[in-house]
Protein backbone atom coordinates (compact mmCIF):
# COMPACT_ATOMS: atom_id res chain seq x y z
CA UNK A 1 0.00 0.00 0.00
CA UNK A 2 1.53 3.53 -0.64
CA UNK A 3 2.07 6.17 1.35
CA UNK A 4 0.88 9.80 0.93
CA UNK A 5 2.54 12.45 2.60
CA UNK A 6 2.42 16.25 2.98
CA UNK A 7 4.38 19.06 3.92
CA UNK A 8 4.03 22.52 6.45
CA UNK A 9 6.64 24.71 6.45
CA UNK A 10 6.69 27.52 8.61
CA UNK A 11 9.77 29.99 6.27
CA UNK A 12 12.44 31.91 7.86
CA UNK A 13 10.24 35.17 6.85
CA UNK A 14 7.85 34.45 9.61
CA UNK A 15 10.06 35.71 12.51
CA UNK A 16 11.32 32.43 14.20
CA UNK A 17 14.23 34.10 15.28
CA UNK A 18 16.12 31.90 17.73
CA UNK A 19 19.64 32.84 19.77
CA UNK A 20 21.50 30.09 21.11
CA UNK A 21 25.22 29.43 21.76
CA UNK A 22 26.16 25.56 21.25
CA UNK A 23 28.93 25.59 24.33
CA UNK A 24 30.64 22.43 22.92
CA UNK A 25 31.81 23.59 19.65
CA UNK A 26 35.29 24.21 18.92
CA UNK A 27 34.37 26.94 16.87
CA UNK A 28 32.67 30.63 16.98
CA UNK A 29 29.62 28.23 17.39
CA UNK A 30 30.12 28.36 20.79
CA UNK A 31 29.13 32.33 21.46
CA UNK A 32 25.64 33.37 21.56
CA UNK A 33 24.65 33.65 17.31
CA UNK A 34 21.32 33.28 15.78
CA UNK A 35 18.95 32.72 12.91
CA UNK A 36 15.62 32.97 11.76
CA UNK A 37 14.77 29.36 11.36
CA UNK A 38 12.87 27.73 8.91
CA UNK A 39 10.61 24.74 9.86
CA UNK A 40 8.92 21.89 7.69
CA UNK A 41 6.82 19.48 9.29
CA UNK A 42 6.18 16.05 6.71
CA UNK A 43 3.04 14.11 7.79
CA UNK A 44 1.93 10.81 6.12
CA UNK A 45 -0.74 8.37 6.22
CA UNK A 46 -1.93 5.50 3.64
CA UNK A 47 -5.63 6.79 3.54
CA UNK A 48 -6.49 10.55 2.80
CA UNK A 49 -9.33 12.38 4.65
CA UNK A 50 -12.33 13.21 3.35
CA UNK A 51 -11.36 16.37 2.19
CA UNK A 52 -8.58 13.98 -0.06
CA UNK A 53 -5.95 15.90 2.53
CA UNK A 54 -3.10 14.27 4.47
CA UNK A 55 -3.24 16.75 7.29
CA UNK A 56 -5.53 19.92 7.39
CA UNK A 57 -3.07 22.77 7.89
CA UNK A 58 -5.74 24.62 9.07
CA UNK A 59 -5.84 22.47 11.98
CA UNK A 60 -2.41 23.48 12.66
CA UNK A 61 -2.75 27.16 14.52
CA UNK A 62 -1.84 25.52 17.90
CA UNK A 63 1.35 24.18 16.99
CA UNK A 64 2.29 27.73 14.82
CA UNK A 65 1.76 29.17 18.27
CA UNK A 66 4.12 26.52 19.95
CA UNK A 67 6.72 27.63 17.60
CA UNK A 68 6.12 30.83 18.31
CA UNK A 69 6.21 30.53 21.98
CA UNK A 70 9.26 28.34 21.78
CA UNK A 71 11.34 30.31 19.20
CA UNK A 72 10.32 33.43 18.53
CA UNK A 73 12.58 36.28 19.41
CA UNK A 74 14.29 33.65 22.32
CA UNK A 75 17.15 32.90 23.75
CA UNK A 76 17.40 29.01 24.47
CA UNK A 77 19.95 27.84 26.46
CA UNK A 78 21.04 24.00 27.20
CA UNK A 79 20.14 22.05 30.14
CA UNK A 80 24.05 21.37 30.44
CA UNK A 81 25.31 24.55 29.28
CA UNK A 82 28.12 25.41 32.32
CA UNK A 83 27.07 29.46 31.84
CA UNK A 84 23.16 27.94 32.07
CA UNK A 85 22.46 30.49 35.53
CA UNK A 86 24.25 32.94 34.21
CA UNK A 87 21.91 32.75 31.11
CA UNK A 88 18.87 32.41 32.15
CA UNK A 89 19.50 35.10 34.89
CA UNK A 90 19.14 37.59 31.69
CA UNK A 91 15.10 36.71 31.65
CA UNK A 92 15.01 36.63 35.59
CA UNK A 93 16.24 39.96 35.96
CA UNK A 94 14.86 41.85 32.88
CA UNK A 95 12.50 40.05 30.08
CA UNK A 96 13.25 43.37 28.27
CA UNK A 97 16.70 41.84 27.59
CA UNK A 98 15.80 38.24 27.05
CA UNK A 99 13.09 36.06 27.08
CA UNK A 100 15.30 32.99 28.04
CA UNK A 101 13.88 29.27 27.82
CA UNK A 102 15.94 26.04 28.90
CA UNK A 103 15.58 23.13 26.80
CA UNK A 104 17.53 19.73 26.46
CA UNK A 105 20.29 20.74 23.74
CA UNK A 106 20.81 22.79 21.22
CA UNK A 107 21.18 23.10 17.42
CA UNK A 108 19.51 22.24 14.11
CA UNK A 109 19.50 18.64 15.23
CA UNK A 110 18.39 19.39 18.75
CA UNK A 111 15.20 21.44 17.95
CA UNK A 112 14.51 18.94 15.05
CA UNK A 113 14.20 16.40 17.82
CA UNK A 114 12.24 18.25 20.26
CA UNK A 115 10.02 19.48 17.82
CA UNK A 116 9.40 16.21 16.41
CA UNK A 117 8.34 15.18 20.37
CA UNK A 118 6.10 17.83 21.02
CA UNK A 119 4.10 17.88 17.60
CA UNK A 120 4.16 13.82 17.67
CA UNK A 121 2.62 14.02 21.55
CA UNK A 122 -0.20 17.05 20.17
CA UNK A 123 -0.81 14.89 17.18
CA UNK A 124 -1.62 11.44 19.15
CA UNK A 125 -4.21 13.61 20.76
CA UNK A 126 -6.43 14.90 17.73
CA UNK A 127 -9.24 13.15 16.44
CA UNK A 128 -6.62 12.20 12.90
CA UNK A 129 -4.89 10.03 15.24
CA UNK A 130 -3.52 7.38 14.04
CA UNK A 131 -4.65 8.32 10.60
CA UNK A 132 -2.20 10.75 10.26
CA UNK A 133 1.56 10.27 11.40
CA UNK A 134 4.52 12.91 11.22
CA UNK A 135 7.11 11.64 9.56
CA UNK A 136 10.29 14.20 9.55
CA UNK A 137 10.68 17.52 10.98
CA UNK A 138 13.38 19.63 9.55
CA UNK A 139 14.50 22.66 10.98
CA UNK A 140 17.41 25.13 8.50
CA UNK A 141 19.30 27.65 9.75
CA UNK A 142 19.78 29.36 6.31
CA UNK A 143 19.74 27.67 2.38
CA UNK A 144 23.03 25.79 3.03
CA UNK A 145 21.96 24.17 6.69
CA UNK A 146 19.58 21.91 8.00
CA UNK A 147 18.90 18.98 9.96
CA UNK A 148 16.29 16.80 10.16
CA UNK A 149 14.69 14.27 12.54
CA UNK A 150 12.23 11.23 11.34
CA UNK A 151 10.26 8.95 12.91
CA UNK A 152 11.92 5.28 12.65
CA UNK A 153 11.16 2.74 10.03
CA UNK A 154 9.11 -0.19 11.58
């Protein structure tokens, strides 16, 4: 049986501008830089709906405002990050600075992942469950860099 799927991209010209500093790198990487991200959700299923749709993008204003929330205008720092006080202390003392929010890691490949978690949880909770699946998230710093996470074969 084949497989249809479908894709929502959310483009770098919607604001998703994210600052982050990946502490690891051996590089410039590691001091606070940022981009305005661009991210495609793929969903797939082997039967359409009865609108002959995949997913109804329409249906997707919650998770636009997760994104939002999440990576709009932010500052996200990693749970492991060793200057992780001194980071988030920019939101605690003035949200005019920063609006700081922790999450596990960072990167293209790190907010692929987590994205892919959240939306997967939301999506095993509407009514297109387990119709619809998501297959791939990819999030792109700019034309020449992306990363994506997908769900594993079965």
């Amino acid at each position: 049986m084949g497989t249809y799927k479908s894709t929502k991209t959310y483009c770098h010209n919607q604001g998703l501008s994210v600052c982050f500093r990946q502490w690891r790198a051996k590089s410039h990487c590691q001091q606070l830089h940022g981009y305005a991200l661009e991210i495609r959700l793929t969903f797939e299923c082997t039967v359409l709906d009865e609108n002959g749709w995949v997913q109804d993008f329409g249906g997707l204003k919650y998770i636009k405002g997760w994104l939002e929330d999440m990576f709009d205008h932010r500052l996200l720092v990693a749970a492991d990050d060793p200057q992780k006080a001194q980071l988030l202390a920019l939101g605690d003392t003035d949200p005019q600075i920063a609006w700081v929010i922790e999450v596990p890691q960072t990167g293209c490949e790190a907010f692929a992942r987590y994205i892919y978690d959240y939306v997967e949880q939301w999506l095993s909770h509407q009514s297109s469950w387990p119709r619809v699946l998501l297959h791939s998230v990819e999030v792109r710093e700019h034309q020449g860099n992306s990363a994506i996470y997908e769900r594993a074969s079965k």
